[in-house]
Protein backbone atom coordinates (compact mmCIF):
# COMPACT_ATOMS: atom_id res chain seq x y z
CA UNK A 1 -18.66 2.66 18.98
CA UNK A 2 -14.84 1.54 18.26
CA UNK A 3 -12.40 0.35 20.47
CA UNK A 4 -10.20 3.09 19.67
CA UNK A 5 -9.24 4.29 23.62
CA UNK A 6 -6.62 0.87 23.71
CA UNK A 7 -4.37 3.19 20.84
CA UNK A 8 -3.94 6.35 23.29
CA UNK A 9 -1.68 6.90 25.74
CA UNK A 10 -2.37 6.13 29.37
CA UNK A 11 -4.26 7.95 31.22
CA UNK A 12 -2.33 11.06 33.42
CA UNK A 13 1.01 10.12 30.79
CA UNK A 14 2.00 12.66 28.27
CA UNK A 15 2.82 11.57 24.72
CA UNK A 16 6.90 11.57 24.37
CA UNK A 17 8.41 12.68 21.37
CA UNK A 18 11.02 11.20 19.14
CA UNK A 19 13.99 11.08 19.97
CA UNK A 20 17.37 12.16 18.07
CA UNK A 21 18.60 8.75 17.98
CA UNK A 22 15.41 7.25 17.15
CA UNK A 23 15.43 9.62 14.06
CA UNK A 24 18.95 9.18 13.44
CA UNK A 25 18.56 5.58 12.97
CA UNK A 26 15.56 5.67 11.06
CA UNK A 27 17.37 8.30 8.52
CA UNK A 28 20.28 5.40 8.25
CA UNK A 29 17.66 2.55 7.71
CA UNK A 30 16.54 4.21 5.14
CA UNK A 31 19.61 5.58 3.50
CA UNK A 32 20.84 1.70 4.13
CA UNK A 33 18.04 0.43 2.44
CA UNK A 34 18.52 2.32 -0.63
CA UNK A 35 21.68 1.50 -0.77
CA UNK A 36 21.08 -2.20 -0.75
CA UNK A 37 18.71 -2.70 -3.31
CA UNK A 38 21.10 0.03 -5.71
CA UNK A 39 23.78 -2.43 -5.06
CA UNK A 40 22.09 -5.29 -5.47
CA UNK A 41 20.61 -4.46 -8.38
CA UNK A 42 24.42 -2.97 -9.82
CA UNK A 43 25.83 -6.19 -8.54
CA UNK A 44 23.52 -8.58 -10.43
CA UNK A 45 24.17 -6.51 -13.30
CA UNK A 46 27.93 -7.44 -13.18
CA UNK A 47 26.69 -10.56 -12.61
CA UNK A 48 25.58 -11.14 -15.74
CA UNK A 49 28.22 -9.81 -17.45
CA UNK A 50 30.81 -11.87 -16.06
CA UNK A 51 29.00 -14.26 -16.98
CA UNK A 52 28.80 -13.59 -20.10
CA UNK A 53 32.54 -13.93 -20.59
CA UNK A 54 33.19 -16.12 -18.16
CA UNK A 55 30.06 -18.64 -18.40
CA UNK A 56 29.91 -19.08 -14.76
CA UNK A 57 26.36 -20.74 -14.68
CA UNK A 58 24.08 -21.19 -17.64
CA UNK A 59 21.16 -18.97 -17.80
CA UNK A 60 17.98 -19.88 -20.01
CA UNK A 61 16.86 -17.19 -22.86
CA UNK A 62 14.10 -17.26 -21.22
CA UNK A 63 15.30 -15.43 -18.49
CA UNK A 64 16.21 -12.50 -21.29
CA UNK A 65 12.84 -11.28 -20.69
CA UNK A 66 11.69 -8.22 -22.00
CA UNK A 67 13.96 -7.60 -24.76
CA UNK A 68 14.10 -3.88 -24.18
CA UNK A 69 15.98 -4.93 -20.87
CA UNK A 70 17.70 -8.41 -21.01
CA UNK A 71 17.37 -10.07 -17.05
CA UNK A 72 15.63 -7.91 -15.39
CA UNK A 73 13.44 -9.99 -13.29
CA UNK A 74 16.32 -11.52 -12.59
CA UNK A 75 18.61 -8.08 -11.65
CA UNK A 76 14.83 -6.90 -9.49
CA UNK A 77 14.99 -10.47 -7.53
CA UNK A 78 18.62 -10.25 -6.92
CA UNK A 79 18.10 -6.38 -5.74
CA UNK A 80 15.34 -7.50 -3.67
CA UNK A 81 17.22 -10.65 -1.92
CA UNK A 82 20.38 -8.07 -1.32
CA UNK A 83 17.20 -5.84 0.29
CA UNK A 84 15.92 -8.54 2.50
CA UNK A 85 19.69 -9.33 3.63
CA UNK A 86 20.89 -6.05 4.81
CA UNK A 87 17.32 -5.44 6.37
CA UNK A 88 18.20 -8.46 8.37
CA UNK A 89 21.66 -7.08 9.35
CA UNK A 90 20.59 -3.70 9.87
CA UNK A 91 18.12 -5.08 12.46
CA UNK A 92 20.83 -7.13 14.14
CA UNK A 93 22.77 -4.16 14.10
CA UNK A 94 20.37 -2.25 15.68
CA UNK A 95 19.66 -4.56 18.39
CA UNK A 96 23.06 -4.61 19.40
CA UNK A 97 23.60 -1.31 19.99
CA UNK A 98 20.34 0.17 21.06
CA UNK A 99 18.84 -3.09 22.75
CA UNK A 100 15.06 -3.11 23.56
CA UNK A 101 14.38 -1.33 27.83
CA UNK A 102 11.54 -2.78 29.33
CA UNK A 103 9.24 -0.19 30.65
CA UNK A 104 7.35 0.65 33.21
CA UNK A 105 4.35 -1.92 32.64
CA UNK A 106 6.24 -4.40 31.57
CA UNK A 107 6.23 -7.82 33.99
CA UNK A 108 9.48 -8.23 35.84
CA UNK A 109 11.35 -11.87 35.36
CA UNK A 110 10.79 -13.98 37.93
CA UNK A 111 13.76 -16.11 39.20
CA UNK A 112 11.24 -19.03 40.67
CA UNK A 113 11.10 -22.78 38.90
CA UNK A 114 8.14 -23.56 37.44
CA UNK A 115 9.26 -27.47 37.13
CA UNK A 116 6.02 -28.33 38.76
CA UNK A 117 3.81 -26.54 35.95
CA UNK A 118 2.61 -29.29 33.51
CA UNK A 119 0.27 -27.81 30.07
């Protein structure tokens, strides 16, 4: 028999629903997210060329791989950095202005020293 009691609610508690601000945010996450890896991948495109005129910083033709689109594991790993970096920030954002409550379980702080605790 599974273990599968430990993913339901507490006993007596009824399940809460979403809130709008929960939804809200995950709407913009994902709208943000989007929008990141789009302008990643638009911004590695002008990238390259800019480069092109400007010869910024060599690229090997062996980055010109496939020849039915020129960079594109290139543009894709840019889009995908861009992705990782605005994740980052959105989460920062988030925590900022919706910072995480403790709840009702949740062990209080305790203001005591623990100087004479030794692992």
């Amino acid at each position: 028999m599974s273990d599968s009691r430990r993913y339901r609610t507490r006993e007596g508690e009824p399940r809460s629903g979403r809130k709008l601000i929960e939804t809200l945010w995950n709407i913009l996450g994902f709208g943000f997210a989007i929008v990141m890896g789009a302008g990643g991948f638009m911004g590695a495109d002008w990238f390259l060329l800019e480069n092109e005129v400007r010869h910024w910083v060599y690229l090997p033709p062996e980055l010109a791989w496939p020849a039915v689109a020129p960079f594109l594991g290139l543009k894709v790993g840019v889009a995908l950095i861009a992705l990782f970096l605005g994740g980052a920030v959105f989460t920062l954002l988030y925590g900022l202005v919706q910072p995480v409550k403790r709840g009702r379980y949740d062990v209080e702080v305790s203001g005591r020293d623990l100087g004479g605790y030794r692992k």
